[in-house]
N, C-alpha and C. Protein backbone atom coordinates (compact mmCIF):
# COMPACT_ATOMS: atom_id res chain seq x y z
N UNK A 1 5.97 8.72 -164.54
CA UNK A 1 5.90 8.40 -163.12
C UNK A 1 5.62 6.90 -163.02
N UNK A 2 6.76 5.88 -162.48
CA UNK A 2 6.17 4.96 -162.12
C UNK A 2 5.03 4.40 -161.15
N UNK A 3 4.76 3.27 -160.81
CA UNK A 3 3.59 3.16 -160.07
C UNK A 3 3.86 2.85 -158.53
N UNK A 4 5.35 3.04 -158.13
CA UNK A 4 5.53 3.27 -156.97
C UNK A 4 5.21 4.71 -156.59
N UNK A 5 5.80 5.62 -157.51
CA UNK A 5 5.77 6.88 -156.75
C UNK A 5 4.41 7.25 -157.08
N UNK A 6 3.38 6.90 -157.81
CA UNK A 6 2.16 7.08 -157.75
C UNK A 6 1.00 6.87 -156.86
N UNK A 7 1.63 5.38 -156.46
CA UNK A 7 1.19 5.00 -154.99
C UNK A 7 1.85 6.23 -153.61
N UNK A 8 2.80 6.57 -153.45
CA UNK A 8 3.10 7.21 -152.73
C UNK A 8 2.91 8.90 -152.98
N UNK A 9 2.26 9.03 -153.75
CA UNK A 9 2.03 10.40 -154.25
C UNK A 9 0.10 10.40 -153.88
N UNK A 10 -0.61 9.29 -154.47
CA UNK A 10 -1.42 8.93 -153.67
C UNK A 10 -1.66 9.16 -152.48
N UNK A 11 -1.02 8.51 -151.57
CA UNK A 11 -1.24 8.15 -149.83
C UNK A 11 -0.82 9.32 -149.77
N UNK A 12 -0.13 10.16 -149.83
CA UNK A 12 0.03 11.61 -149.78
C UNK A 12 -1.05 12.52 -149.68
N UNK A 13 -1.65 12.56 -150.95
CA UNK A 13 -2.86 13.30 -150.56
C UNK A 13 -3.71 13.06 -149.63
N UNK A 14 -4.17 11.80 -149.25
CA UNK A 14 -4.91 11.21 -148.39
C UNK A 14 -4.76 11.73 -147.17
N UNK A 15 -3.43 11.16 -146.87
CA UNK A 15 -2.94 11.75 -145.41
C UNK A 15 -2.88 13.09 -144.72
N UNK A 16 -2.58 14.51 -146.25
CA UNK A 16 -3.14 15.50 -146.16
C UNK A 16 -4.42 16.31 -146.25
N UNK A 17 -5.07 15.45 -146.49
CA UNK A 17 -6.84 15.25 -146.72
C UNK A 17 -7.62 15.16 -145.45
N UNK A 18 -6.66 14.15 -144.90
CA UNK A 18 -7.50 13.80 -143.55
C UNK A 18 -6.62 14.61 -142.47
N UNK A 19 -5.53 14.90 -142.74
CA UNK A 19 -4.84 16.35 -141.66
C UNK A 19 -5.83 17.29 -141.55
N UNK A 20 -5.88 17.67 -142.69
CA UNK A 20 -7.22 19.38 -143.15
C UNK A 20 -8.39 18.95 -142.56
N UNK A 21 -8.87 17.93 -143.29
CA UNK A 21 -10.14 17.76 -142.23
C UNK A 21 -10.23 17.97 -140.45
N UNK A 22 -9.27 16.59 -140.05
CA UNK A 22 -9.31 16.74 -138.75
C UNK A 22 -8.97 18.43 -138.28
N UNK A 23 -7.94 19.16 -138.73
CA UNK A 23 -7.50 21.02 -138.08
C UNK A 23 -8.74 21.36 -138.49
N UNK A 24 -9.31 21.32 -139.82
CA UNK A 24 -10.28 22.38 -140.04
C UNK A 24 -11.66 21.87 -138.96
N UNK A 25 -11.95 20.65 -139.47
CA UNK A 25 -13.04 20.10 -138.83
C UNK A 25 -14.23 20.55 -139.78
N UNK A 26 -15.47 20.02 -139.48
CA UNK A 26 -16.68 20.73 -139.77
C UNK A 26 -17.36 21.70 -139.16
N UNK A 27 -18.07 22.74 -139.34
CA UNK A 27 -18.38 24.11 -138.16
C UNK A 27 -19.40 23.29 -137.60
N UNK A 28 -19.57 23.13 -136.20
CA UNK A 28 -20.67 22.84 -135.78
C UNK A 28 -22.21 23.35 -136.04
N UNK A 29 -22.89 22.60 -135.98
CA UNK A 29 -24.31 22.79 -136.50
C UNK A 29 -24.75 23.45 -135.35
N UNK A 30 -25.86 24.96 -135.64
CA UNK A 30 -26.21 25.29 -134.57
C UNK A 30 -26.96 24.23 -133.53
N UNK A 31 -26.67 24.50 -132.28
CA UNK A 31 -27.54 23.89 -130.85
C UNK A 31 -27.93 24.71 -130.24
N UNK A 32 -28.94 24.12 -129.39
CA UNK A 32 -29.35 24.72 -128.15
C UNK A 32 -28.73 24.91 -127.43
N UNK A 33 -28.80 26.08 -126.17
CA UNK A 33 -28.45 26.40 -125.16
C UNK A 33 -28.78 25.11 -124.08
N UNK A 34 -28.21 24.40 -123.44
CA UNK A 34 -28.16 23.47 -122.67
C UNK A 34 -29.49 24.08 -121.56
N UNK A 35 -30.59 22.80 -121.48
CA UNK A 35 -31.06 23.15 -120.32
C UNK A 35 -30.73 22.68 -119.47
N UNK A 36 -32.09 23.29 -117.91
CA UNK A 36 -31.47 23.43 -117.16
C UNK A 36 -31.62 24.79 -116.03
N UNK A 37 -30.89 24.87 -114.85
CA UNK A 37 -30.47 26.11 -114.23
C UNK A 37 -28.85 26.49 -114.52
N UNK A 38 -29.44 27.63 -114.34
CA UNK A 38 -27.84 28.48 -115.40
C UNK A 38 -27.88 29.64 -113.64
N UNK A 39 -26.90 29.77 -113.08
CA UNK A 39 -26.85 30.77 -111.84
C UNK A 39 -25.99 31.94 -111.95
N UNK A 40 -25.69 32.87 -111.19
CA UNK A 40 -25.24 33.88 -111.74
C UNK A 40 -24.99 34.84 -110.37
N UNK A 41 -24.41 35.99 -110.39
CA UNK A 41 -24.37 37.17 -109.41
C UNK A 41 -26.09 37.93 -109.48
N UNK A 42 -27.29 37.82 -109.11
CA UNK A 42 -28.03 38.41 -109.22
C UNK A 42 -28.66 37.72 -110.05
N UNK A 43 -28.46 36.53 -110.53
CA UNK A 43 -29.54 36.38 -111.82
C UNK A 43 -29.41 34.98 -111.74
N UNK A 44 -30.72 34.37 -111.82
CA UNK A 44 -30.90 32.58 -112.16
C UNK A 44 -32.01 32.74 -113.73
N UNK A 45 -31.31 31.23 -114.37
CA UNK A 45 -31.95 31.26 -115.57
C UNK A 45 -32.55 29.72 -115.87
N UNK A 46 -33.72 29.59 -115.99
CA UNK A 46 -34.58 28.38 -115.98
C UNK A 46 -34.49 27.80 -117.36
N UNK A 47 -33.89 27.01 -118.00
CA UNK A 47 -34.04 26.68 -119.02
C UNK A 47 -34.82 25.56 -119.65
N UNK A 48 -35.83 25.21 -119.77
CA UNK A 48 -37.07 24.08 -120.42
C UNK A 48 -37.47 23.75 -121.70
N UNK A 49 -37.11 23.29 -122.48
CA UNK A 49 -37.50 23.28 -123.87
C UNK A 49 -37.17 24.45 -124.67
N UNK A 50 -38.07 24.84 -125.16
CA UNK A 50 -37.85 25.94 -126.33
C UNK A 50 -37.98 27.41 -125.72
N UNK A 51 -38.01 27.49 -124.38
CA UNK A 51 -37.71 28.82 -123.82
C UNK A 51 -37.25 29.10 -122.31
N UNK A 52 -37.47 29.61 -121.98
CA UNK A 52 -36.69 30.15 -120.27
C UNK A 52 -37.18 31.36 -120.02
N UNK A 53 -37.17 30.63 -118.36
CA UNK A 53 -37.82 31.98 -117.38
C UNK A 53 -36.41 32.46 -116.59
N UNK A 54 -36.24 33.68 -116.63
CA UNK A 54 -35.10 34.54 -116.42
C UNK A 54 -35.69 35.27 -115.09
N UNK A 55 -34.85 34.87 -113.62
CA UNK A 55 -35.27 35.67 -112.55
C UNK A 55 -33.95 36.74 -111.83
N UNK A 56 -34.09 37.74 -111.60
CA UNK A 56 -33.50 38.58 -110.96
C UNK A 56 -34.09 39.19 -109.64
N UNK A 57 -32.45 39.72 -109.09
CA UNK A 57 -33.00 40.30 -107.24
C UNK A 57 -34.40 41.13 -107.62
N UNK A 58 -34.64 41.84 -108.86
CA UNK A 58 -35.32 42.57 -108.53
C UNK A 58 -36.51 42.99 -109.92
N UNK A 59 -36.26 41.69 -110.77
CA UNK A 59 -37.37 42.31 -111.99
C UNK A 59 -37.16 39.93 -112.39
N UNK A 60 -38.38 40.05 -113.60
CA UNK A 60 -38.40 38.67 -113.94
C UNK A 60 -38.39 39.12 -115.61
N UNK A 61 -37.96 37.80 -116.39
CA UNK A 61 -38.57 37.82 -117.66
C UNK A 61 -38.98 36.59 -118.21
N UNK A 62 -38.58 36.58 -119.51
CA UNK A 62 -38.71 35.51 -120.29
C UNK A 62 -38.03 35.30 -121.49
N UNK A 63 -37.34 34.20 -122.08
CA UNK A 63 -37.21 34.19 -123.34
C UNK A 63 -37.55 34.03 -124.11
N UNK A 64 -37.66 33.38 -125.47
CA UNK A 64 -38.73 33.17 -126.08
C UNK A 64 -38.04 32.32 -127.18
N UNK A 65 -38.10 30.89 -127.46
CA UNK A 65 -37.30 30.17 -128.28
C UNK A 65 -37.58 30.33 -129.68
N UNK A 66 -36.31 29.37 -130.65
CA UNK A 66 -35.71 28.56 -130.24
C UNK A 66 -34.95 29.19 -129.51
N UNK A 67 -34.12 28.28 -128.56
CA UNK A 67 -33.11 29.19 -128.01
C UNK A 67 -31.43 28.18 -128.59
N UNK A 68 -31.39 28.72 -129.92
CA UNK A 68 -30.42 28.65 -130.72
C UNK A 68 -28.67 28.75 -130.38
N UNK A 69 -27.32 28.38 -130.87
CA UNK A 69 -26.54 28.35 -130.81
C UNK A 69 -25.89 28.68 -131.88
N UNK A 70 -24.86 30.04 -132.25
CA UNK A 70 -24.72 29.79 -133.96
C UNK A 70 -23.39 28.56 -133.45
N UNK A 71 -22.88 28.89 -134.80
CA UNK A 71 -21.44 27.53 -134.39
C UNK A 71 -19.77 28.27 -133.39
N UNK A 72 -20.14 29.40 -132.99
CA UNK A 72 -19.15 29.67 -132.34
C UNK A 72 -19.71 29.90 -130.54
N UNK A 73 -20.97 29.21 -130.64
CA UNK A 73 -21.46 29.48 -129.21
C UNK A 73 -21.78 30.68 -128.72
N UNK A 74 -21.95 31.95 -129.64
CA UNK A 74 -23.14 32.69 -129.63
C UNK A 74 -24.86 33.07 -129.82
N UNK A 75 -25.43 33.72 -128.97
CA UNK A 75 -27.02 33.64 -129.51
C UNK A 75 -27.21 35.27 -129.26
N UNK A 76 -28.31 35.48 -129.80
CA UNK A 76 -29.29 36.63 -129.53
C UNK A 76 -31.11 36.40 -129.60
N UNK A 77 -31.06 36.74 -128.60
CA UNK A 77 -32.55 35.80 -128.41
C UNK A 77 -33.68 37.28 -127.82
N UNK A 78 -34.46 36.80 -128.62
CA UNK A 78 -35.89 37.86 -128.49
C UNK A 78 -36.98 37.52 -126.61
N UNK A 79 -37.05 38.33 -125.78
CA UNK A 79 -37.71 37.90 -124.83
C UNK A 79 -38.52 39.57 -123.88
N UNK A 80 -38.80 39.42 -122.67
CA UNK A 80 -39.44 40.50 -122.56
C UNK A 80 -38.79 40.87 -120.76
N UNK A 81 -38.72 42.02 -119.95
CA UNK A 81 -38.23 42.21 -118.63
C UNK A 81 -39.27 42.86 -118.25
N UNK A 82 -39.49 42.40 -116.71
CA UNK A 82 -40.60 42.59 -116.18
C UNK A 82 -40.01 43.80 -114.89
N UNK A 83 -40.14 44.69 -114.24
CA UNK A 83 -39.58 44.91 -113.26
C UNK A 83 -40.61 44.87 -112.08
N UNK A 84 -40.11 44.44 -111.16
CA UNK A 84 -40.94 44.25 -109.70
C UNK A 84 -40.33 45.07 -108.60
N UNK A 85 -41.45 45.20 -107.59
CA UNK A 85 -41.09 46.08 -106.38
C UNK A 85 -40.84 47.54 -106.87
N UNK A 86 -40.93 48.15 -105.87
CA UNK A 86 -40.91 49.58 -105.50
C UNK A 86 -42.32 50.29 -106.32
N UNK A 87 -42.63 51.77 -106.64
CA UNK A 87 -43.58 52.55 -106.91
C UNK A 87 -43.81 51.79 -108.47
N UNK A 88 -44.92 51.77 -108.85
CA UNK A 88 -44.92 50.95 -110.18
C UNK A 88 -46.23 51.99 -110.88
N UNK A 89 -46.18 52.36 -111.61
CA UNK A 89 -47.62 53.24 -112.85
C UNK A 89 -48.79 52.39 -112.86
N UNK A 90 -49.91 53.25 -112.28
CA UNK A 90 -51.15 52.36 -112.75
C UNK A 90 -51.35 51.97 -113.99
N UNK A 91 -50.73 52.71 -115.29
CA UNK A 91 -51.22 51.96 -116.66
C UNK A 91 -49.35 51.57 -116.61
N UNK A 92 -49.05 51.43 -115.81
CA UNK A 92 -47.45 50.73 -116.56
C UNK A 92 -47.94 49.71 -117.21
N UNK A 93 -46.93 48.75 -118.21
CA UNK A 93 -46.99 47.65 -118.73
C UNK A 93 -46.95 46.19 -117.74
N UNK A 94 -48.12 45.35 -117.73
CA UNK A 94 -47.37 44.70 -116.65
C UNK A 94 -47.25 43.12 -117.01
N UNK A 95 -46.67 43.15 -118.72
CA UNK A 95 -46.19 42.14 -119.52
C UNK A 95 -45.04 42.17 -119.59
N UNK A 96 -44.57 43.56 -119.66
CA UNK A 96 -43.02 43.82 -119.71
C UNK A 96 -42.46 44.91 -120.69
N UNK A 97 -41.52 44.70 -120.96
CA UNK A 97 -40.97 45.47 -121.89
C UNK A 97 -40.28 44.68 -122.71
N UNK A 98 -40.13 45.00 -124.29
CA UNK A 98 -39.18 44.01 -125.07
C UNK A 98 -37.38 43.68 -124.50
N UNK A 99 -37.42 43.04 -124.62
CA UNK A 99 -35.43 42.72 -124.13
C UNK A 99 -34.59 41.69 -125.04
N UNK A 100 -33.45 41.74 -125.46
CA UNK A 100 -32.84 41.01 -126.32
C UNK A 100 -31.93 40.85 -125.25
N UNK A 101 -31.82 39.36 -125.17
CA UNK A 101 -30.87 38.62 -124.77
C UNK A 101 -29.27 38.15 -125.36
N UNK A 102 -28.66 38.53 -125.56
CA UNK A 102 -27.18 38.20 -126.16
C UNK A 102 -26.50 37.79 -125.38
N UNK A 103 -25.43 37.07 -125.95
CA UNK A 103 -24.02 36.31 -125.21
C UNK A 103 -23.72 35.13 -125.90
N UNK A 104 -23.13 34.33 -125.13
CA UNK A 104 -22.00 33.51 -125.21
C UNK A 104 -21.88 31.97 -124.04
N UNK A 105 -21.99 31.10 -124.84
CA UNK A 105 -21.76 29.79 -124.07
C UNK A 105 -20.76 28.84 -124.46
N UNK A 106 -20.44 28.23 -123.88
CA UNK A 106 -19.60 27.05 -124.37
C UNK A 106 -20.42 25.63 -122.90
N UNK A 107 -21.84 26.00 -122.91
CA UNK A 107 -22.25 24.44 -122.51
C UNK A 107 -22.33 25.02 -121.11
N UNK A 108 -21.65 25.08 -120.29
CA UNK A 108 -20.69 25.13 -118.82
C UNK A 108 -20.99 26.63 -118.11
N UNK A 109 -20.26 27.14 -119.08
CA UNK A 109 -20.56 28.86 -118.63
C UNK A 109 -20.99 29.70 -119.85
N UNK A 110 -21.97 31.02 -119.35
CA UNK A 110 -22.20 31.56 -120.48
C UNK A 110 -22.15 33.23 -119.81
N UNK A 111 -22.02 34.00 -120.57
CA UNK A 111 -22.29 35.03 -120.42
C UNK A 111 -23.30 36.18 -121.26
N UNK A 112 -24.20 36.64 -120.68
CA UNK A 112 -25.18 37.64 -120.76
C UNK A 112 -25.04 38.62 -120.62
N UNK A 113 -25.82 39.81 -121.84
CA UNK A 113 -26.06 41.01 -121.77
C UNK A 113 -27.64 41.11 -121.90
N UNK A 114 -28.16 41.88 -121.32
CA UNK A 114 -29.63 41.54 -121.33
C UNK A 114 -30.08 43.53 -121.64
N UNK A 115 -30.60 43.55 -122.62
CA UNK A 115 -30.92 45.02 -123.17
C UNK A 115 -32.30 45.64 -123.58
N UNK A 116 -32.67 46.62 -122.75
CA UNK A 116 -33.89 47.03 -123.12
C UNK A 116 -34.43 47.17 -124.48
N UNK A 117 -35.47 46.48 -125.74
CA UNK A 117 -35.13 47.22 -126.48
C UNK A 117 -35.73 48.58 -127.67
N UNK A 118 -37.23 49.04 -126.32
CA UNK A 118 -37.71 49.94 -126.57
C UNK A 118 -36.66 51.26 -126.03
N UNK A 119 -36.23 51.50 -125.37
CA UNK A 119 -35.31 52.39 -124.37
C UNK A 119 -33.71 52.18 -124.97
N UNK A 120 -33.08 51.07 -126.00
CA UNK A 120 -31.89 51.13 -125.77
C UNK A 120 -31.18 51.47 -124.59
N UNK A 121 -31.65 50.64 -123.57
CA UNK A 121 -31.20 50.68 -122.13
C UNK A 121 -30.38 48.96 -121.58
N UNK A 122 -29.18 49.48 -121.71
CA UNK A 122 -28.91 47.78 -120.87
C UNK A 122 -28.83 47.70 -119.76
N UNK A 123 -29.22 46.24 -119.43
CA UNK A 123 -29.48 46.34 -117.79
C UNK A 123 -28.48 45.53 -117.09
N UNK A 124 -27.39 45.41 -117.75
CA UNK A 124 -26.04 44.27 -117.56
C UNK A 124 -25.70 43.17 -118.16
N UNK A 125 -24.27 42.96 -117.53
CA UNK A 125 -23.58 41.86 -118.33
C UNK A 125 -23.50 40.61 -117.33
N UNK A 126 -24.09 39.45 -117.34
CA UNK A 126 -23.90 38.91 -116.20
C UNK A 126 -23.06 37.39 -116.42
N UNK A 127 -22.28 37.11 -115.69
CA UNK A 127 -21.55 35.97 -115.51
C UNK A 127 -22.21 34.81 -115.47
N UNK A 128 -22.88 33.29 -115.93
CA UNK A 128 -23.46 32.48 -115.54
C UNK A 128 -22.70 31.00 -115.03
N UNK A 129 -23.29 30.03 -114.55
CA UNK A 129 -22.53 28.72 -114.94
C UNK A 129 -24.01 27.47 -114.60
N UNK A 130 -23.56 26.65 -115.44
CA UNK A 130 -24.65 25.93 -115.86
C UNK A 130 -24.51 24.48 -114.52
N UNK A 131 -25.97 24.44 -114.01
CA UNK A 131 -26.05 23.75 -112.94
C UNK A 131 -25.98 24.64 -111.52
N UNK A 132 -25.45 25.75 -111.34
CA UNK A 132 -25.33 26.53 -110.36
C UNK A 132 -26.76 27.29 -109.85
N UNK A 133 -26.57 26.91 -108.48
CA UNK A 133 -27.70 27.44 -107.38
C UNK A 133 -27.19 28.54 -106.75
N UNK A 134 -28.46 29.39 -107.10
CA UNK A 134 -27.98 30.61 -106.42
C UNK A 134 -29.32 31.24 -105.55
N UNK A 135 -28.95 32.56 -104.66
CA UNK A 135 -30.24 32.80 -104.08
C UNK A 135 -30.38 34.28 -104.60
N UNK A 136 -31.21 34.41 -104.33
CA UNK A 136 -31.69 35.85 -104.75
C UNK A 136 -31.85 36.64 -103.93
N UNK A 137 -32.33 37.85 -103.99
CA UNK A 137 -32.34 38.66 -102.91
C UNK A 137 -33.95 39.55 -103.61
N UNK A 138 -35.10 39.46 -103.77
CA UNK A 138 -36.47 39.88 -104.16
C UNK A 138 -36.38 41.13 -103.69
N UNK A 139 -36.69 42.05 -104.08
CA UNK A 139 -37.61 43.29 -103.80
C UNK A 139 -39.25 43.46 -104.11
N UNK A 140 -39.69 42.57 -102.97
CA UNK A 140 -40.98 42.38 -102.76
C UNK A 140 -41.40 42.74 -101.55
């Protein structure tokens, strides 16, 4: 092989080196969930540092950080649901109940499933978008 086509056999790889890179890319490093207010059909989400207060028409919770990102803009996050209004148990719990938070963001919008998880009970899937004001409707 002379040292032309070596040179050009060279820049070859290179150029396919840095193709692969740029398509493949690197996986993003997990992030945080953007804070902030996150709004929703029924549901606003407070986001502050390393956790968030989660309010609904009709119960409150909490999350409980980090509040993590893997690299495809999924989380599952450990937190607790409170329910408010109507007939309530004198020894009910009135810390809450455990709840796992799951879903999906890309920054902008995210979507939530929010799941009981003493009861295996879910309590919905809710639509969000980040910066959005919404009102509630209390059962108080």
């Amino acid at each position: 092989m002379n040292s032309r086509n070596l040179k050009l056999s060279v820049g070859l790889i290179l150029v396919l080196g840095i193709l692969y890179f740029a398509i493949e890319g690197k996986p993003r490093k997990m992030q945080n969930i953007p804070a902030g207010m996150w709004g929703g059909e029924h549901i606003r989400i407070e986001i502050d540092g390393p956790a968030a207060r989660v309010e609904y028409d009709c119960a409150h919770g909490f999350i409980t950080g980090p509040l993590k990102l893997d690299s495809k803009g999924k989380f599952s996050l450990a937190g607790t649901h409170v329910r408010e209004g109507g007939p309530t148990r004198i020894d009910g719990d009135r810390d809450g109940t455990p709840a796992r938070f799951t879903g999906w963001t890309d920054g902008k919008k995210m979507t939530l499933t929010v799941r009981l998880e003493g009861a295996n009970e879910d309590l919905g899937t809710f639509e969000l978008e980040h910066g959005k004001s919404v009102r509630l409707h209390k059962c108080r």
